[in-house]
N, C-alpha and C. Protein backbone atom coordinates (compact mmCIF):
# COMPACT_ATOMS: atom_id res chain seq x y z
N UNK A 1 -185.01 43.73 136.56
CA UNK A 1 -186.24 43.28 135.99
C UNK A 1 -186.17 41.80 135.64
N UNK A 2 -185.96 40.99 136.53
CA UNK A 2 -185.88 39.71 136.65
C UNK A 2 -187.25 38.89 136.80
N UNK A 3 -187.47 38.11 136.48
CA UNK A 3 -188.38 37.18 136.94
C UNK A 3 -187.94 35.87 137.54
N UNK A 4 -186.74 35.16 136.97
CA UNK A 4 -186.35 33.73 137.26
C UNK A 4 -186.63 33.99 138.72
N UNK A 5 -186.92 32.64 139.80
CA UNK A 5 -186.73 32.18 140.76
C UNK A 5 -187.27 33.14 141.71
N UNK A 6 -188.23 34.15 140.97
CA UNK A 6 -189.17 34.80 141.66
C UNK A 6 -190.29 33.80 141.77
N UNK A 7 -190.82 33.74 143.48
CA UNK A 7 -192.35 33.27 143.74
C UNK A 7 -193.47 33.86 143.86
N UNK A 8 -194.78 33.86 143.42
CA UNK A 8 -195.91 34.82 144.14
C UNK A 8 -196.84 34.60 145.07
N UNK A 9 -196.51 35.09 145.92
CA UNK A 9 -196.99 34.47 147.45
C UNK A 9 -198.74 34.88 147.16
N UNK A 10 -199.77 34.19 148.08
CA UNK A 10 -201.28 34.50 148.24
C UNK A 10 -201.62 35.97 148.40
N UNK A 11 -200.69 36.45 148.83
CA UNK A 11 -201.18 38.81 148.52
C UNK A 11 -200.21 38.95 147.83
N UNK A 12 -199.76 38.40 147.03
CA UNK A 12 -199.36 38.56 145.90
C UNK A 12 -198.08 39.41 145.38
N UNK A 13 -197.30 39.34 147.21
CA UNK A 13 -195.95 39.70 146.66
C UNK A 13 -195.13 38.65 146.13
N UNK A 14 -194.17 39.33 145.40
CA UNK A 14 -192.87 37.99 144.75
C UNK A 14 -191.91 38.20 145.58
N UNK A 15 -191.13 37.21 146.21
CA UNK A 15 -189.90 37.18 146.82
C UNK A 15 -188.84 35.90 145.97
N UNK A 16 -188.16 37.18 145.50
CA UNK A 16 -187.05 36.98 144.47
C UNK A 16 -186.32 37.73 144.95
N UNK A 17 -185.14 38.23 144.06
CA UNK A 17 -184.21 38.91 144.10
C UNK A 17 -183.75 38.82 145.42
N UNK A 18 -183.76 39.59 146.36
CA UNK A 18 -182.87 39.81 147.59
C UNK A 18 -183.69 40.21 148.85
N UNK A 19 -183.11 39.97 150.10
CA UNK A 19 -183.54 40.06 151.44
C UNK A 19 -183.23 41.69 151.68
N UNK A 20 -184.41 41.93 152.05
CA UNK A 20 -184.83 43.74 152.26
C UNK A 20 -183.18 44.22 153.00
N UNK A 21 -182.49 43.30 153.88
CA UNK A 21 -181.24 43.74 154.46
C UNK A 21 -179.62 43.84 153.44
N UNK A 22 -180.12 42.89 152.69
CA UNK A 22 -179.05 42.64 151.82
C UNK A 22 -179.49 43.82 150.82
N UNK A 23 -180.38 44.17 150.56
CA UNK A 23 -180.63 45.49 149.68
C UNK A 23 -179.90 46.63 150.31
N UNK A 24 -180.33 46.95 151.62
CA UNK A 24 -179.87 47.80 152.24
C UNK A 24 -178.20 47.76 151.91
N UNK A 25 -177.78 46.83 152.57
CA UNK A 25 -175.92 46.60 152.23
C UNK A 25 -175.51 47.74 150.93
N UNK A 26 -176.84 47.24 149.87
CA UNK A 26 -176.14 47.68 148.77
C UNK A 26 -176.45 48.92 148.33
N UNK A 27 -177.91 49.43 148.75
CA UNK A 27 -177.83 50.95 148.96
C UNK A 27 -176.82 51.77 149.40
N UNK A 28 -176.47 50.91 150.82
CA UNK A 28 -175.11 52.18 151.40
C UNK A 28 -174.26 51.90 150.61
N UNK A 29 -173.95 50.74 150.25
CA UNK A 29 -172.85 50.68 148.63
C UNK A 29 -173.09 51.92 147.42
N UNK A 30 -174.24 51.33 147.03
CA UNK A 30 -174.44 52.65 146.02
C UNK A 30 -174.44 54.34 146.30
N UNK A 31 -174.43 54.36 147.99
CA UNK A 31 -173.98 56.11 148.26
C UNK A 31 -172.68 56.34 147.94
N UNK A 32 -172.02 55.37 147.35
CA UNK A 32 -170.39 55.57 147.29
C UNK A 32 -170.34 55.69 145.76
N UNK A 33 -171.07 55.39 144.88
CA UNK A 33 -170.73 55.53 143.33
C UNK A 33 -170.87 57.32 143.19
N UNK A 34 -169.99 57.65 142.42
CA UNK A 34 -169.68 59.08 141.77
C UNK A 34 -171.06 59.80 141.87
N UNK A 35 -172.23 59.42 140.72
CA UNK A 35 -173.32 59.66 140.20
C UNK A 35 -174.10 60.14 141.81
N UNK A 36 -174.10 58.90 142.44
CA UNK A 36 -174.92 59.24 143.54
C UNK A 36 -174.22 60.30 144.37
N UNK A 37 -173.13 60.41 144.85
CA UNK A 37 -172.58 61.15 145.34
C UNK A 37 -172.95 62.63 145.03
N UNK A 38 -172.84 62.83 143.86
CA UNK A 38 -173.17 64.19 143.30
C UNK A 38 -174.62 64.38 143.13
N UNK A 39 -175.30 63.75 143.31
CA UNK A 39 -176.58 63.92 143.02
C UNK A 39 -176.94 64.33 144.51
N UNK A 40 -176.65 63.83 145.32
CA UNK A 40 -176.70 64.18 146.83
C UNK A 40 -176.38 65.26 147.18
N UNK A 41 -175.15 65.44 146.89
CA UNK A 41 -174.48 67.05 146.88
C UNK A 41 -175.03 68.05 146.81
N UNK A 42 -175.94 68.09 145.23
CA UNK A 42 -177.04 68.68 144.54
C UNK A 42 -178.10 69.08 145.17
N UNK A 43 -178.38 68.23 145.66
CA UNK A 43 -179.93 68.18 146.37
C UNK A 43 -179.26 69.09 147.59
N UNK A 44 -178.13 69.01 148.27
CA UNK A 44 -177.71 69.77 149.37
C UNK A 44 -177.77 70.95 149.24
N UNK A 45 -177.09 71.26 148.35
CA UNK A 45 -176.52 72.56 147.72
C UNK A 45 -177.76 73.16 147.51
N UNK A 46 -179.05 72.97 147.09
CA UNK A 46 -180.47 72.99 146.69
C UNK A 46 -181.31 73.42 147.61
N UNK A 47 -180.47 73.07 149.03
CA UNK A 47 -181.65 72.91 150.44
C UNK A 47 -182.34 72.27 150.73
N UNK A 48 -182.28 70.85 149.75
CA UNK A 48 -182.88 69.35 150.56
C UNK A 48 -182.03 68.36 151.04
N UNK A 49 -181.40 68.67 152.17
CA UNK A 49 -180.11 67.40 152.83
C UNK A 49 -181.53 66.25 152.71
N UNK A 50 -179.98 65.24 152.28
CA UNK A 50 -180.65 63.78 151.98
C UNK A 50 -180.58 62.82 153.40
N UNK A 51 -181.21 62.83 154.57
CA UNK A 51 -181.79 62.19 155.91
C UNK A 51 -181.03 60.74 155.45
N UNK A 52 -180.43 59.73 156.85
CA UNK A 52 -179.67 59.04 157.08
C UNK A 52 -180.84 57.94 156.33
N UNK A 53 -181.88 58.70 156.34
CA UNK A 53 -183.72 56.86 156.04
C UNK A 53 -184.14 57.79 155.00
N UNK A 54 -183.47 58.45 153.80
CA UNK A 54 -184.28 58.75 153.17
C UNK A 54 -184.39 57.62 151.99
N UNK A 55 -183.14 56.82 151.56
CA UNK A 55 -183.19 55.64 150.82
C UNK A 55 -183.62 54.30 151.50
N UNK A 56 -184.57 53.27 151.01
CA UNK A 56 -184.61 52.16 151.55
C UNK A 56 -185.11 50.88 151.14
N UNK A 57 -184.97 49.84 151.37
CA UNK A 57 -184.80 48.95 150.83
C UNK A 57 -186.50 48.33 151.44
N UNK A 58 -187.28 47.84 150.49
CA UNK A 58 -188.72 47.62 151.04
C UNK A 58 -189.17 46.65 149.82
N UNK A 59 -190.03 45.52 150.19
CA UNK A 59 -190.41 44.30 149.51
C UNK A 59 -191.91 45.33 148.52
N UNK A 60 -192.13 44.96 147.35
CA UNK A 60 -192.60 46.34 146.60
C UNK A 60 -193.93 44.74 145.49
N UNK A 61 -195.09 45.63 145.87
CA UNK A 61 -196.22 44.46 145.33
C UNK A 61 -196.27 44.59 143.73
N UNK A 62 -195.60 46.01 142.99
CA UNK A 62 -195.59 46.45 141.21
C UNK A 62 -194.12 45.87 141.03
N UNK A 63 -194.31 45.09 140.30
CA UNK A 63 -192.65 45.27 139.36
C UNK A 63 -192.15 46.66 139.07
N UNK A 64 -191.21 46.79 139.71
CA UNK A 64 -190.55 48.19 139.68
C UNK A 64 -188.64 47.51 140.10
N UNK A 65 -188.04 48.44 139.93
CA UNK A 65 -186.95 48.03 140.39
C UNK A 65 -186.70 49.40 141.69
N UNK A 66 -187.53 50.05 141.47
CA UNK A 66 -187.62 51.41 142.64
C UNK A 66 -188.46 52.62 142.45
N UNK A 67 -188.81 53.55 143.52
CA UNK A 67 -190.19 54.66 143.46
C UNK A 67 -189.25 55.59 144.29
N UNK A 68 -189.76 56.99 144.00
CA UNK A 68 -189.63 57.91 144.61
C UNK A 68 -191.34 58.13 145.01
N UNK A 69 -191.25 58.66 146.21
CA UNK A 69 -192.86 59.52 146.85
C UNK A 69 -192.64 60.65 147.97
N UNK A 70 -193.01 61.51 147.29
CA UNK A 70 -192.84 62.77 147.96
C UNK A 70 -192.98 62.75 149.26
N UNK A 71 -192.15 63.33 149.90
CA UNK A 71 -192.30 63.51 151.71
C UNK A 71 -191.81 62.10 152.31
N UNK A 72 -191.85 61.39 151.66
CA UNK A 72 -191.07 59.51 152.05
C UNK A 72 -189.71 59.18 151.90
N UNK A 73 -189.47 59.70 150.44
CA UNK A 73 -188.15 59.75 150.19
C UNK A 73 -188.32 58.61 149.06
N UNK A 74 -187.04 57.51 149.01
CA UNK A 74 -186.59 57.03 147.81
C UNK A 74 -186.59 55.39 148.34
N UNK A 75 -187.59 54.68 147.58
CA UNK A 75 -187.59 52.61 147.92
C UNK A 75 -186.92 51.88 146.41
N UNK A 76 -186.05 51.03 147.45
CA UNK A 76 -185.58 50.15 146.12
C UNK A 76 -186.24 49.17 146.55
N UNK A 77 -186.62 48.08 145.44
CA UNK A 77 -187.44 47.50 146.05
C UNK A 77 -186.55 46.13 146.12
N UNK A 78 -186.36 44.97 146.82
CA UNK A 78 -185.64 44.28 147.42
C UNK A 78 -185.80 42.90 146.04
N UNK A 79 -187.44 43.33 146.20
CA UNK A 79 -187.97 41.53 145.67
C UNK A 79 -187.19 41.99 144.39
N UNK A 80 -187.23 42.95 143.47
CA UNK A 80 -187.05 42.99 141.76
C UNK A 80 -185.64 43.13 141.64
N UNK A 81 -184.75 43.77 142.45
CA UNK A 81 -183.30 43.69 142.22
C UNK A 81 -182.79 42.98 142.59
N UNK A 82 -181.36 42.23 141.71
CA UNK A 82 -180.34 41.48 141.61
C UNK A 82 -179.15 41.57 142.54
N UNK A 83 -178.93 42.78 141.68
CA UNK A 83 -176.98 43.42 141.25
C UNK A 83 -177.21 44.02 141.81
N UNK A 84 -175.56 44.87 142.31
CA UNK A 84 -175.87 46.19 142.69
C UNK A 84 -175.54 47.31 141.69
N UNK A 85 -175.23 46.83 140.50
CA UNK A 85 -175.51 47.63 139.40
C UNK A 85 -177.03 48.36 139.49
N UNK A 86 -177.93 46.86 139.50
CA UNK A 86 -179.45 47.52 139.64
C UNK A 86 -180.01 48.70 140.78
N UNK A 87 -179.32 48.14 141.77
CA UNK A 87 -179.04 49.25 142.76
C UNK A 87 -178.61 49.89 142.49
N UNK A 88 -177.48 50.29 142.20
CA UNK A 88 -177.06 52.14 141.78
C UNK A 88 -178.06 52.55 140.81
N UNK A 89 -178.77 52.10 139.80
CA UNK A 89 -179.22 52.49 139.06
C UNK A 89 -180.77 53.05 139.43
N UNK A 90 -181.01 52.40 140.17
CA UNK A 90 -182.65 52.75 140.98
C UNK A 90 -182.07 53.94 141.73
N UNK A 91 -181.34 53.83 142.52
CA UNK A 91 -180.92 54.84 143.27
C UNK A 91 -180.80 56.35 142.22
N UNK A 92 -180.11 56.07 141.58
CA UNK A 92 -179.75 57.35 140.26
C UNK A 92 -180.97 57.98 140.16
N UNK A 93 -181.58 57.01 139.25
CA UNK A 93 -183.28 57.51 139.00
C UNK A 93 -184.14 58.09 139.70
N UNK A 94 -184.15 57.63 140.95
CA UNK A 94 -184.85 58.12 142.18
C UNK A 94 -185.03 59.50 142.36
N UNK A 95 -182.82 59.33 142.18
CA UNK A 95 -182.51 60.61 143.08
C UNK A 95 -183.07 61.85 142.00
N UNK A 96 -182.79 61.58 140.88
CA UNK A 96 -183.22 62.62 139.85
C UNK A 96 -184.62 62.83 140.00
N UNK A 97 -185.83 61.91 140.37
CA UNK A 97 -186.88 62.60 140.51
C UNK A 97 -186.83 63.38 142.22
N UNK A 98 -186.15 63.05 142.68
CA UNK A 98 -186.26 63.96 143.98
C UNK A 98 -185.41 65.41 143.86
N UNK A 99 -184.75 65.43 142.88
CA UNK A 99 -183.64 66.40 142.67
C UNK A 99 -184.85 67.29 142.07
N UNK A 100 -185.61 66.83 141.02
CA UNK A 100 -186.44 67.91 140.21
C UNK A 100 -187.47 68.41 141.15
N UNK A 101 -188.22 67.52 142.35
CA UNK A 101 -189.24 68.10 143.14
C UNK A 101 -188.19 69.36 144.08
N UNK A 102 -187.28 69.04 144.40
CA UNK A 102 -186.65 69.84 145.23
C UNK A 102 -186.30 71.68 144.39
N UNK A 103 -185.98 71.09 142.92
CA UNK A 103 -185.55 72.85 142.49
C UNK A 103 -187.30 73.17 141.66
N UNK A 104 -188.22 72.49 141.85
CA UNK A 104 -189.22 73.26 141.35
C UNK A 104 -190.35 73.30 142.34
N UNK A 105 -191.08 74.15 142.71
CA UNK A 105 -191.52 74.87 143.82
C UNK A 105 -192.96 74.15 143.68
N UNK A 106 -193.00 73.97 142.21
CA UNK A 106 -194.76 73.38 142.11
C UNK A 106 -194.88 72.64 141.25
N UNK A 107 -193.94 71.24 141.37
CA UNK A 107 -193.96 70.26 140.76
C UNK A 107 -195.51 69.38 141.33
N UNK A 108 -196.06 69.11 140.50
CA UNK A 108 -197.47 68.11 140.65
C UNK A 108 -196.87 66.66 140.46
N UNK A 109 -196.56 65.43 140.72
CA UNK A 109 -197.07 64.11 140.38
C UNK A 109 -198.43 63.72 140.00
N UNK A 110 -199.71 64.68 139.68
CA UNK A 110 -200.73 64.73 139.17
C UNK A 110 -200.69 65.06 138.16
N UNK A 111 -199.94 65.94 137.46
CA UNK A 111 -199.96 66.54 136.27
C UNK A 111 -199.14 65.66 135.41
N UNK A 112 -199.65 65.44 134.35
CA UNK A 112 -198.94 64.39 133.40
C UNK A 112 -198.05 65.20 133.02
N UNK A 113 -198.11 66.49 132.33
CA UNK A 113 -196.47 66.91 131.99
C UNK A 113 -195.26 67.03 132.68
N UNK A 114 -195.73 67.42 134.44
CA UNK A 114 -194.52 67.64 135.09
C UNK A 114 -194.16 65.99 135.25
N UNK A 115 -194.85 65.27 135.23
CA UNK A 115 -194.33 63.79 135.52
C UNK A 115 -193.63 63.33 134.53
N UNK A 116 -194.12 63.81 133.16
CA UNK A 116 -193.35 63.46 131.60
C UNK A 116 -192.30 63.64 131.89
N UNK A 117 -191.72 65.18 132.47
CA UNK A 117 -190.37 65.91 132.30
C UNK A 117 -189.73 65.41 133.54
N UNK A 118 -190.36 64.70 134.21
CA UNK A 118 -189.20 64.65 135.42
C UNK A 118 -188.88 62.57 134.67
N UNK A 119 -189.76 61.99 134.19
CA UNK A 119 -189.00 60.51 133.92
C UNK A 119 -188.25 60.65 132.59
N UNK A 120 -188.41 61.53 131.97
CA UNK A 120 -187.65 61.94 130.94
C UNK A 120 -185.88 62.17 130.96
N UNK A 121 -186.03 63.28 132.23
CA UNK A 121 -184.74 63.65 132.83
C UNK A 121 -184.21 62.35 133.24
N UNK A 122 -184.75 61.61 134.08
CA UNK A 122 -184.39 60.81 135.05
C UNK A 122 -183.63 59.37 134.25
N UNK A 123 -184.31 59.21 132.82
CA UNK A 123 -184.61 58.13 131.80
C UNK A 123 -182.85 58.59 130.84
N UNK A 124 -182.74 59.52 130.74
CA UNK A 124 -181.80 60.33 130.56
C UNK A 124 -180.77 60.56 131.20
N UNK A 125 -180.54 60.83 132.18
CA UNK A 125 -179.50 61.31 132.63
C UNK A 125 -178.78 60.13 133.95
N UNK A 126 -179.31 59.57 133.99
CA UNK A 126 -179.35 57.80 135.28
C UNK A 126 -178.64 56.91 134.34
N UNK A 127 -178.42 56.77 133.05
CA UNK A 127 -177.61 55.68 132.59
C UNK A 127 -178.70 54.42 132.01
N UNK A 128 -180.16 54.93 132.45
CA UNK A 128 -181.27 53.68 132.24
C UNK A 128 -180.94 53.07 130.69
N UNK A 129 -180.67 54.50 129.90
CA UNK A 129 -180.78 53.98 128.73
C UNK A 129 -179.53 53.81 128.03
N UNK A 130 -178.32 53.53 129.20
CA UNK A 130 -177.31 53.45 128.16
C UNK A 130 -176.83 52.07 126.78
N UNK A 131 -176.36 52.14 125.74
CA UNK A 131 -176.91 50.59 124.46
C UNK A 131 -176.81 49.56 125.58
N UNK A 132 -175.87 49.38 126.89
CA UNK A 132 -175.29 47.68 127.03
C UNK A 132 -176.69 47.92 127.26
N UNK A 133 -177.49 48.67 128.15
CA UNK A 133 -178.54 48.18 128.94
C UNK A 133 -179.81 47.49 128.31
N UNK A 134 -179.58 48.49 126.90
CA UNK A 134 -180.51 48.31 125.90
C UNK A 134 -180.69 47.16 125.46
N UNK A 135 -179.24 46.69 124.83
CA UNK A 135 -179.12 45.49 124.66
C UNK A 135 -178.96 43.90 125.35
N UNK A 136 -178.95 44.05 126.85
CA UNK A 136 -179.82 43.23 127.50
C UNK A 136 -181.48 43.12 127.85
N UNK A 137 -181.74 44.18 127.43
CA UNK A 137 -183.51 44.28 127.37
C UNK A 137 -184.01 43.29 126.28
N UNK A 138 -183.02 43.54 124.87
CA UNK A 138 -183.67 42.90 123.74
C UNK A 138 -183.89 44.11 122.60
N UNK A 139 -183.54 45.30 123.26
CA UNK A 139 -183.62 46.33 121.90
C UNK A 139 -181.61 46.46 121.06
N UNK A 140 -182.23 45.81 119.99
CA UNK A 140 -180.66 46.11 119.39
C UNK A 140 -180.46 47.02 118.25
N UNK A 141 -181.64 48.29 118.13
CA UNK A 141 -181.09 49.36 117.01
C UNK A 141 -180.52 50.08 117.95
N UNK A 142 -179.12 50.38 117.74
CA UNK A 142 -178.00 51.03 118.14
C UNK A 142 -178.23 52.45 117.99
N UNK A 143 -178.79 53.05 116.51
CA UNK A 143 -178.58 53.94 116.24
C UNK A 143 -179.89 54.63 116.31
N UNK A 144 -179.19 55.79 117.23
CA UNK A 144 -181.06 56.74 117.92
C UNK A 144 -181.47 56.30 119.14
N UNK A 145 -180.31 55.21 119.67
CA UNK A 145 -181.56 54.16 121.06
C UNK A 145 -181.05 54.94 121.39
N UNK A 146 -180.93 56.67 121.98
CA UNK A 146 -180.83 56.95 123.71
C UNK A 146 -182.28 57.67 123.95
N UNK A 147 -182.57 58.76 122.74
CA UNK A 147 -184.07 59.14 122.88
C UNK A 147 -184.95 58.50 122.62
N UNK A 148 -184.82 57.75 121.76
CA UNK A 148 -185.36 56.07 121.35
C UNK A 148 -186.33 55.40 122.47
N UNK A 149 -185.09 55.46 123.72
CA UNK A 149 -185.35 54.06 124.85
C UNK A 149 -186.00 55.81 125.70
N UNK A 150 -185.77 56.59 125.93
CA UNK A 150 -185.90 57.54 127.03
C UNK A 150 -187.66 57.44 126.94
N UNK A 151 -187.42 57.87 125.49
CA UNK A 151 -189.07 58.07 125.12
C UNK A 151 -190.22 57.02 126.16
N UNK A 152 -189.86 55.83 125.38
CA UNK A 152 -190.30 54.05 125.73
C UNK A 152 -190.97 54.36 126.79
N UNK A 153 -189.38 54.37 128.07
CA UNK A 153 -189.20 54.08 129.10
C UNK A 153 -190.37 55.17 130.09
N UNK A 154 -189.90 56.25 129.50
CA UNK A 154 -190.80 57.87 130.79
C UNK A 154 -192.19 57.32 129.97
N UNK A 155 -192.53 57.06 129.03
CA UNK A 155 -194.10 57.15 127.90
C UNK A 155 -194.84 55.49 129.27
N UNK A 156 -193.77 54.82 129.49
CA UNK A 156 -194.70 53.50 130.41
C UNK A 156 -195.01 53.98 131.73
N UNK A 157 -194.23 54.55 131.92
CA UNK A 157 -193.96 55.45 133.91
C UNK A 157 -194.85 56.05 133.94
N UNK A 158 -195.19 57.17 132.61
CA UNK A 158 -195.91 58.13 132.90
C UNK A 158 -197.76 57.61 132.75
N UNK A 159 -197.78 56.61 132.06
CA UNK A 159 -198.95 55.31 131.96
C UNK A 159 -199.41 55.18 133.10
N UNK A 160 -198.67 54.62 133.98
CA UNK A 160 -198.71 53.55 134.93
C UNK A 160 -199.01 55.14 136.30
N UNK A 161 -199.25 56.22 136.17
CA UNK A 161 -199.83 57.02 136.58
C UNK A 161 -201.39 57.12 136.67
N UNK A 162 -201.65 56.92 137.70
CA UNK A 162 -203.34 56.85 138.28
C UNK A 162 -204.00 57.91 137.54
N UNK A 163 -203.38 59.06 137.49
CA UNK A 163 -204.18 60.20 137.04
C UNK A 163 -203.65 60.61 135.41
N UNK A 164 -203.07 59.83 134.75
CA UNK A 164 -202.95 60.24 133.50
C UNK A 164 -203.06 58.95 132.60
N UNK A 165 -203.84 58.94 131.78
CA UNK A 165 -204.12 57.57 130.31
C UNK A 165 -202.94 57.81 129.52
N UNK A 166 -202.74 56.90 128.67
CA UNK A 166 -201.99 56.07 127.92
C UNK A 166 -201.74 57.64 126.94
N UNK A 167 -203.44 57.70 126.70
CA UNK A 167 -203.44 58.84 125.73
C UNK A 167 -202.52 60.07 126.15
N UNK A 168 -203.21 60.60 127.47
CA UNK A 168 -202.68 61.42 128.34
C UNK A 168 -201.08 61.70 127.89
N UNK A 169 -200.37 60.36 128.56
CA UNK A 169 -198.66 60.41 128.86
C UNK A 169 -198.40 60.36 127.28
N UNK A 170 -198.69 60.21 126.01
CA UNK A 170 -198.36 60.71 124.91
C UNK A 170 -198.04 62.11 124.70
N UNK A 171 -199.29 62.85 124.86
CA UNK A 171 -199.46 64.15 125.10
C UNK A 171 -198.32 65.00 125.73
N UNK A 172 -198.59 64.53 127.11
CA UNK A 172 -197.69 64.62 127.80
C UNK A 172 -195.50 64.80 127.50
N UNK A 173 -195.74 63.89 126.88
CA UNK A 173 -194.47 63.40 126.63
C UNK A 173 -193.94 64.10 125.50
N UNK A 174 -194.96 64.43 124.40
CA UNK A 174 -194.70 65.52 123.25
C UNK A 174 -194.62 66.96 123.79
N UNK A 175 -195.24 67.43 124.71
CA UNK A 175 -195.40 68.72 125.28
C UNK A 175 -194.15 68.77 126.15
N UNK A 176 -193.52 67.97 126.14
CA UNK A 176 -192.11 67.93 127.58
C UNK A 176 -191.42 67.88 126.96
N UNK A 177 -190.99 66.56 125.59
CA UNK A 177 -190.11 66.68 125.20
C UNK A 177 -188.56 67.40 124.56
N UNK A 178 -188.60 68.82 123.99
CA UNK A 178 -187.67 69.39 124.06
C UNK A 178 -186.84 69.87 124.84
N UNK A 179 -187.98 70.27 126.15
CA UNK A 179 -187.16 71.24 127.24
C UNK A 179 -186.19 70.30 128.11
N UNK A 180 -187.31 69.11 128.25
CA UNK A 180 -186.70 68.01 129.59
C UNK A 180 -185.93 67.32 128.54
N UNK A 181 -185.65 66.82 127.69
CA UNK A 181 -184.63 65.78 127.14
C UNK A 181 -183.33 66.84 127.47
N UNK A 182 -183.75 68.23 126.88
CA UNK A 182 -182.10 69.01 126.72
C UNK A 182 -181.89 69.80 128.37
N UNK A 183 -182.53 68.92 129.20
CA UNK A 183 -182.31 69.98 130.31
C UNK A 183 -181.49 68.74 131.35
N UNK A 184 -179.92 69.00 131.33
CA UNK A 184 -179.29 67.95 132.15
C UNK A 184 -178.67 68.71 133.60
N UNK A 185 -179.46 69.46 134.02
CA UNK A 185 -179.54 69.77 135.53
C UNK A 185 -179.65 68.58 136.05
N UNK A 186 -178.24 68.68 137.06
CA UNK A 186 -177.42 69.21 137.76
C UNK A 186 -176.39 68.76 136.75
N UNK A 187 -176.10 67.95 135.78
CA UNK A 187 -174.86 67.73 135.34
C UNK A 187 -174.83 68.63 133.93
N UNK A 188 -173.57 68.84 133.61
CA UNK A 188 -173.46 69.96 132.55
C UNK A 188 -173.70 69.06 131.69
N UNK A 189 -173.65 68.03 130.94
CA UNK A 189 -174.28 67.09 129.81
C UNK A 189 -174.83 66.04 130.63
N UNK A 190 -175.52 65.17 129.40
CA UNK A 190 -175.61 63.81 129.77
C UNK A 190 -174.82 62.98 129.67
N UNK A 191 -175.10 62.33 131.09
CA UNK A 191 -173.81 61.52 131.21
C UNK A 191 -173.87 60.50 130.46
């Protein structure tokens, strides 16, 4: 979530961060971290093998650092990431919302709750909110930041949803909250 030495071109993409190829590099990098590894596994084990193009590296017009979309698979987006920290970490996230469409039969991305519970999980269990991260954002209460930041983080995602208001992903997010914070499928805790 960089801005420095990002430009905004006349349609109004930014080209910052990195060349859609050099992303790629670091995607297949990030199939090698633990997290991803097993998350892949998961999804196997599940009956959704993860396709050689299901991750990819694509110049992205929202500040995002990455999207999952059903039937497409998983975009990091090139212009907003750095590191390949940021990369594993988009990747993580991703994979967790593709992990939850895969074990639930009638997951909606329309429905504000199933969307609550799946950025919840994802906000959770991906490392998004671990303190260093926190504390390069600019949040420095230590104590409480993991549901703290989870909340934040799934409560803007679930916003920034066409079909659900501000009001909505509140709602939303109170009606999800117990099951999806304590539900760390596929890993036996949070990591």
């Amino acid at each position: 979530m960089w801005r420095r030495n990002s430009k905004q071109t006349s349609n109004g993409l930014h080209y910052g961060g990195m060349s859609s190829e050099e992303c790629q590099k670091m995607i297949h990098k990030s199939l090698q971290c633990p997290k991803v590894k097993f998350l892949m596994e998961q999804m196997e084990k599940s009956g959704c093998p993860i396709s050689t193009n299901f991750i990819k590296a694509v110049r992205c017009k929202t500040r995002c650092n990455g999207f999952y979309a059903r039937g497409k698979g998983i975009a990091v987006c090139s212009n907003y990431v750095r590191f390949q920290d940021e990369v594993n970490q988009a990747v993580t996230h991703e994979l967790i919302h593709a992990y939850d469409e895969c074990r639930a039969a009638n997951l909606s991305w329309r429905n504000c709750v199933h969307h609550a519970c799946s950025e919840i999980r994802a906000n959770n269990l991906s490392g998004d909110c671990h303190y260093l991260r926190e504390l390069l954002r600019g949040f420095t209460n230590l104590r409480g930041h993991q549901p703290e930041c989870v909340r934040r983080r799934a409560t803007k995602s679930v916003s920034g949803n066409p079909y659900c208001t501000e009001y909505m992903a509140n709602l939303a997010m109170k009606a999800a909250w117990d099951t999806c914070y304590n539900d760390t499928n596929p890993f036996d805790r949070a990591p």
